[in-house]
Protein backbone atom coordinates (compact mmCIF):
# COMPACT_ATOMS: atom_id res chain seq x y z
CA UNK A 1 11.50 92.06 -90.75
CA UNK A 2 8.85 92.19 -88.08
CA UNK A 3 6.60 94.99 -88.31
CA UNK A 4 5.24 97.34 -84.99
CA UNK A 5 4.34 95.21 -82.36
CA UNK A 6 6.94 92.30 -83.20
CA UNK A 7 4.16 91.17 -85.70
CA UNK A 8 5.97 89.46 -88.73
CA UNK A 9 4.86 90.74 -92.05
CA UNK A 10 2.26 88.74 -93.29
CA UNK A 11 2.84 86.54 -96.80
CA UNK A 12 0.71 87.05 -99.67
CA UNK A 13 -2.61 85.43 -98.64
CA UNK A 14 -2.27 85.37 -94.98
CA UNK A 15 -3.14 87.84 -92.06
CA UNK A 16 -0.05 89.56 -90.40
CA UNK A 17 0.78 86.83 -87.00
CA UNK A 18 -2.27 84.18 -88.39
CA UNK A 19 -0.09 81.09 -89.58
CA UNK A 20 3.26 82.49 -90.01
CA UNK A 21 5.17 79.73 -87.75
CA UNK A 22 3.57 76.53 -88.21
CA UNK A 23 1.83 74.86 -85.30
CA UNK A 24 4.79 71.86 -85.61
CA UNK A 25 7.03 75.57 -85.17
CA UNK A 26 5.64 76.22 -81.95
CA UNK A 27 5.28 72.75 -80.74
CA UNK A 28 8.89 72.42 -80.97
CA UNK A 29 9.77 76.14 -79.29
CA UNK A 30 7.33 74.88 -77.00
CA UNK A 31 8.94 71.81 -75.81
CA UNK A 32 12.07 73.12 -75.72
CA UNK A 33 11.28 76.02 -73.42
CA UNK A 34 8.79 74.70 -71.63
CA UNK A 35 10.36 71.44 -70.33
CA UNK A 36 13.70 70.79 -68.39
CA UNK A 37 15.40 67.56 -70.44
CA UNK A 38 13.88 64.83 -67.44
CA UNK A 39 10.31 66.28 -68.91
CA UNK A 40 11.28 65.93 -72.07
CA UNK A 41 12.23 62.22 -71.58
CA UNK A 42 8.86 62.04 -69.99
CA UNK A 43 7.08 63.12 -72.45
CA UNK A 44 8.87 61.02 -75.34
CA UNK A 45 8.34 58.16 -73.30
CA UNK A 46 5.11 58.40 -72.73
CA UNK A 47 4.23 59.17 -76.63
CA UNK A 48 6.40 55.90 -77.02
CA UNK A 49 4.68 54.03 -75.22
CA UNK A 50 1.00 55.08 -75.94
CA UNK A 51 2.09 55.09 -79.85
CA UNK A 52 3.71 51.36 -78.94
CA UNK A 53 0.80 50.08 -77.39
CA UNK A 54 -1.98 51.11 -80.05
CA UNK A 55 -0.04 49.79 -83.03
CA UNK A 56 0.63 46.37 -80.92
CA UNK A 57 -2.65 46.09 -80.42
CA UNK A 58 -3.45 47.08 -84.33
CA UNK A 59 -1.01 44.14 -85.85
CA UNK A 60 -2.31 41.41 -83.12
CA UNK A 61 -5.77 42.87 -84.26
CA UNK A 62 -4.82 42.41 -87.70
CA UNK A 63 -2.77 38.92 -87.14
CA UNK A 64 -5.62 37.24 -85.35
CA UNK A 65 -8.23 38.34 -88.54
CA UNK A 66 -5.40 36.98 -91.22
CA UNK A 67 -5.71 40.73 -92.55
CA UNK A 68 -2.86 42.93 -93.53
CA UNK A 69 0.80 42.03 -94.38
CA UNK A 70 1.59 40.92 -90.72
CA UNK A 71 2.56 37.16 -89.61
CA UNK A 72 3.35 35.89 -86.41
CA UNK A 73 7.23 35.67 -85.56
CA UNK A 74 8.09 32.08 -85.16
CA UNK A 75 11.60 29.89 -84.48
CA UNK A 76 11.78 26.26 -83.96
CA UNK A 77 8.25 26.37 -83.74
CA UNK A 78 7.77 28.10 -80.44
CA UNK A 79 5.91 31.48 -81.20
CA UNK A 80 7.91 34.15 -80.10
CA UNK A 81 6.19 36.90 -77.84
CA UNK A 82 6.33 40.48 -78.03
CA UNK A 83 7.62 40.82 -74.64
CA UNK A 84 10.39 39.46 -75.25
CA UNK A 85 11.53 42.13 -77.68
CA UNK A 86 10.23 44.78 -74.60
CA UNK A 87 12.23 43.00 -72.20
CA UNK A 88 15.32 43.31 -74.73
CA UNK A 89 14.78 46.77 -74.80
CA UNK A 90 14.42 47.77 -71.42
CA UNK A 91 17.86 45.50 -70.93
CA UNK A 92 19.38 48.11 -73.31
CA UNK A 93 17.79 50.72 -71.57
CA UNK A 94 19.16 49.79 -68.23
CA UNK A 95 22.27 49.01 -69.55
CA UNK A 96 22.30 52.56 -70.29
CA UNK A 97 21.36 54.19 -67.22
CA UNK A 98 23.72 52.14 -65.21
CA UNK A 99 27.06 52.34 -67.67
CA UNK A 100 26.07 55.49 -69.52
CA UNK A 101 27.11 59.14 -70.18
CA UNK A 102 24.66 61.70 -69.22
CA UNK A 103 23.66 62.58 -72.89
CA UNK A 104 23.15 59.29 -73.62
CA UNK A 105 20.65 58.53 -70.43
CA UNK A 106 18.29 61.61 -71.52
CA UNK A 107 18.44 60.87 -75.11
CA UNK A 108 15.54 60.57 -76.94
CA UNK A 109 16.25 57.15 -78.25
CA UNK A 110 16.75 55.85 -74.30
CA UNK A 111 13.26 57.63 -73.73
CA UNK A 112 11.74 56.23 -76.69
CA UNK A 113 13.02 52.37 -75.97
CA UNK A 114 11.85 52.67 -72.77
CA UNK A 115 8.44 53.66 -73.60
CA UNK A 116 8.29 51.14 -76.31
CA UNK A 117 10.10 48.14 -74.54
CA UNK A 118 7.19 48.66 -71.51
CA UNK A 119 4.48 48.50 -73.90
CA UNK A 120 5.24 45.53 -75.41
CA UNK A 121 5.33 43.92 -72.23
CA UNK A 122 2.38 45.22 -70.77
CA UNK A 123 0.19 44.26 -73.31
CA UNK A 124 1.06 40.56 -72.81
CA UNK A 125 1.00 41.40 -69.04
CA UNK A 126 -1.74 38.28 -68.30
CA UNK A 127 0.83 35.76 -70.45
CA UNK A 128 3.59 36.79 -67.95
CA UNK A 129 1.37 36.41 -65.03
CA UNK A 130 -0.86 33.38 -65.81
CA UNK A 131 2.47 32.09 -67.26
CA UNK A 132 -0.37 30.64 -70.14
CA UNK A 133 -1.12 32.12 -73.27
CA UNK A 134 -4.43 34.05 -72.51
CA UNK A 135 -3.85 36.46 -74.65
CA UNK A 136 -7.43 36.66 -76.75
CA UNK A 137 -9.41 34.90 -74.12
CA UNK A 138 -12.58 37.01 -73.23
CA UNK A 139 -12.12 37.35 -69.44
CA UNK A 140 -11.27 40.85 -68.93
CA UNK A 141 -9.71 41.82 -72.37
CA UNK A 142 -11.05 44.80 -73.45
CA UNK A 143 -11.40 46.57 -69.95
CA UNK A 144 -7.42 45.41 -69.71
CA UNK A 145 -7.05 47.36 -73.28
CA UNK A 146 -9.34 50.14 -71.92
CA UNK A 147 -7.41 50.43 -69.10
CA UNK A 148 -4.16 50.53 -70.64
CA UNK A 149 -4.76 53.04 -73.16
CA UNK A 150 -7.04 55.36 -70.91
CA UNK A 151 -3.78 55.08 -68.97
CA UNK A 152 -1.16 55.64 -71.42
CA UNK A 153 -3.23 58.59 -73.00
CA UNK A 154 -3.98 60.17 -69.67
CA UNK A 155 0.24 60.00 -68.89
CA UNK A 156 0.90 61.38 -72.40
CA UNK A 157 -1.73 64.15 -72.04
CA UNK A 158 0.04 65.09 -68.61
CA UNK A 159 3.33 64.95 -69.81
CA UNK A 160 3.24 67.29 -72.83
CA UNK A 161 0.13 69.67 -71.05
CA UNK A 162 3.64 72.66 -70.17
CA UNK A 163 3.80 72.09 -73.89
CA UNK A 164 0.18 72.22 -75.34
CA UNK A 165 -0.57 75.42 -72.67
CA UNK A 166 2.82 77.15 -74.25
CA UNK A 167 1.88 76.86 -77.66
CA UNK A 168 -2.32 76.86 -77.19
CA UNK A 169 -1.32 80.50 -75.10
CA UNK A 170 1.09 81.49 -77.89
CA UNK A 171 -1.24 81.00 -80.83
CA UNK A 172 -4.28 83.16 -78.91
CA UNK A 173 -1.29 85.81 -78.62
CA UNK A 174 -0.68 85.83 -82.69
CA UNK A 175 -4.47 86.23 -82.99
CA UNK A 176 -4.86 88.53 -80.74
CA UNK A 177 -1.94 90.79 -82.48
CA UNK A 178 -3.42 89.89 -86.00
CA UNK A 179 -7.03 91.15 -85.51
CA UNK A 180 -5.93 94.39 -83.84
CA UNK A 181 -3.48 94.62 -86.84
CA UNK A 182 -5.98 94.73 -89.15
CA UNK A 183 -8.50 96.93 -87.49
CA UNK A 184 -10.14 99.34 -89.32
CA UNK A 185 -8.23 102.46 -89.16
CA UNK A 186 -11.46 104.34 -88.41
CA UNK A 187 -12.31 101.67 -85.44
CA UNK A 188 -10.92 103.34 -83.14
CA UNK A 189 -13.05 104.25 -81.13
CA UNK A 190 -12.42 108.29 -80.88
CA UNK A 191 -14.75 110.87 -82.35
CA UNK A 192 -14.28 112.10 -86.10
């Protein structure tokens, strides 16, 4: 039961309001107040597609060293691409949006395939337009992967900052209630 103040009682160990929802808690109250469900798909595609992007570019990291359990995917012989399996995706995805319910267009899964399926394809953007593999060739590589992932944080960041302000503002609040909470009785600040 929440004491004065709509402070809830603290547990053992903890100041009254200081860590009594969990920051994952007020992420989640955040996002769902804070953002109308075309935000939310916003947001979820954006973290797909930044979180896409940096672990493609992890495993090709990893593939082209011969370090960690990953292999490239091949059939016949022929190598097959990663944007192929974004170009799959974003099939799906539009597959949905043109034959699909409501709930199903601003589901997270659609949101999250999206986000994924354009990564994938963006980061072998220079194979589809050179129409060669240039994939590791020097020209322009890392300010490409700069790019990209100043791009895809800077989208993410914009898409969640309702969210982050929600629960940054909400977690001052808790403070805020906690310290005057446990004010010394004789702070006051009146005469004796």
């Amino acid at each position: 039961m929440p004491a004065p103040g709509g402070i809830p009682p603290a547990r053992p160990g903890r100041l009254p309001g200081v860590g009594s929802q969990s920051l994952a808690a007020d992420v989640r109250d955040a996002y769902r107040s804070e953002l109308d469900p075309g935000q939310q798909s916003g947001l979820i595609c954006w973290l797909a597609f930044t979180t896409t992007f940096a672990a493609v570019r992890g495993i090709t990291y990893s593939i082209r060293e011969g370090k960690g359990p990953f292999g490239n995917l091949s059939v016949g012989g022929e190598h097959l691409h990663h944007y192929m399996w974004g170009i799959g995706m974003l099939a799906g995805v539009g597959a949905i949006a043109i034959r699909g319910e409501e709930e199903h267009r601003r589901h997270p899964a659609t949101a999250t395939a999206y986000g994924a399926g354009l990564a994938l394809i963006v980061d072998e953007f220079a194979l589809l337009l050179d129409l060669r593999d240039v994939y590791w060739a020097k020209q322009g590589r890392i300010s490409v992967d700069l790019a990209i992932v100043g791009s895809s944080v800077a989208g993410t960041y914009f898409a969640a900052l309702p969210v982050l302000r929600r629960v940054f503002r909400r977690r001052r609040e808790r403070a805020a209630a906690a310290a005057e909470a446990i004010r010394p009785l004789g702070d006051t600040g009146m005469a004796v």
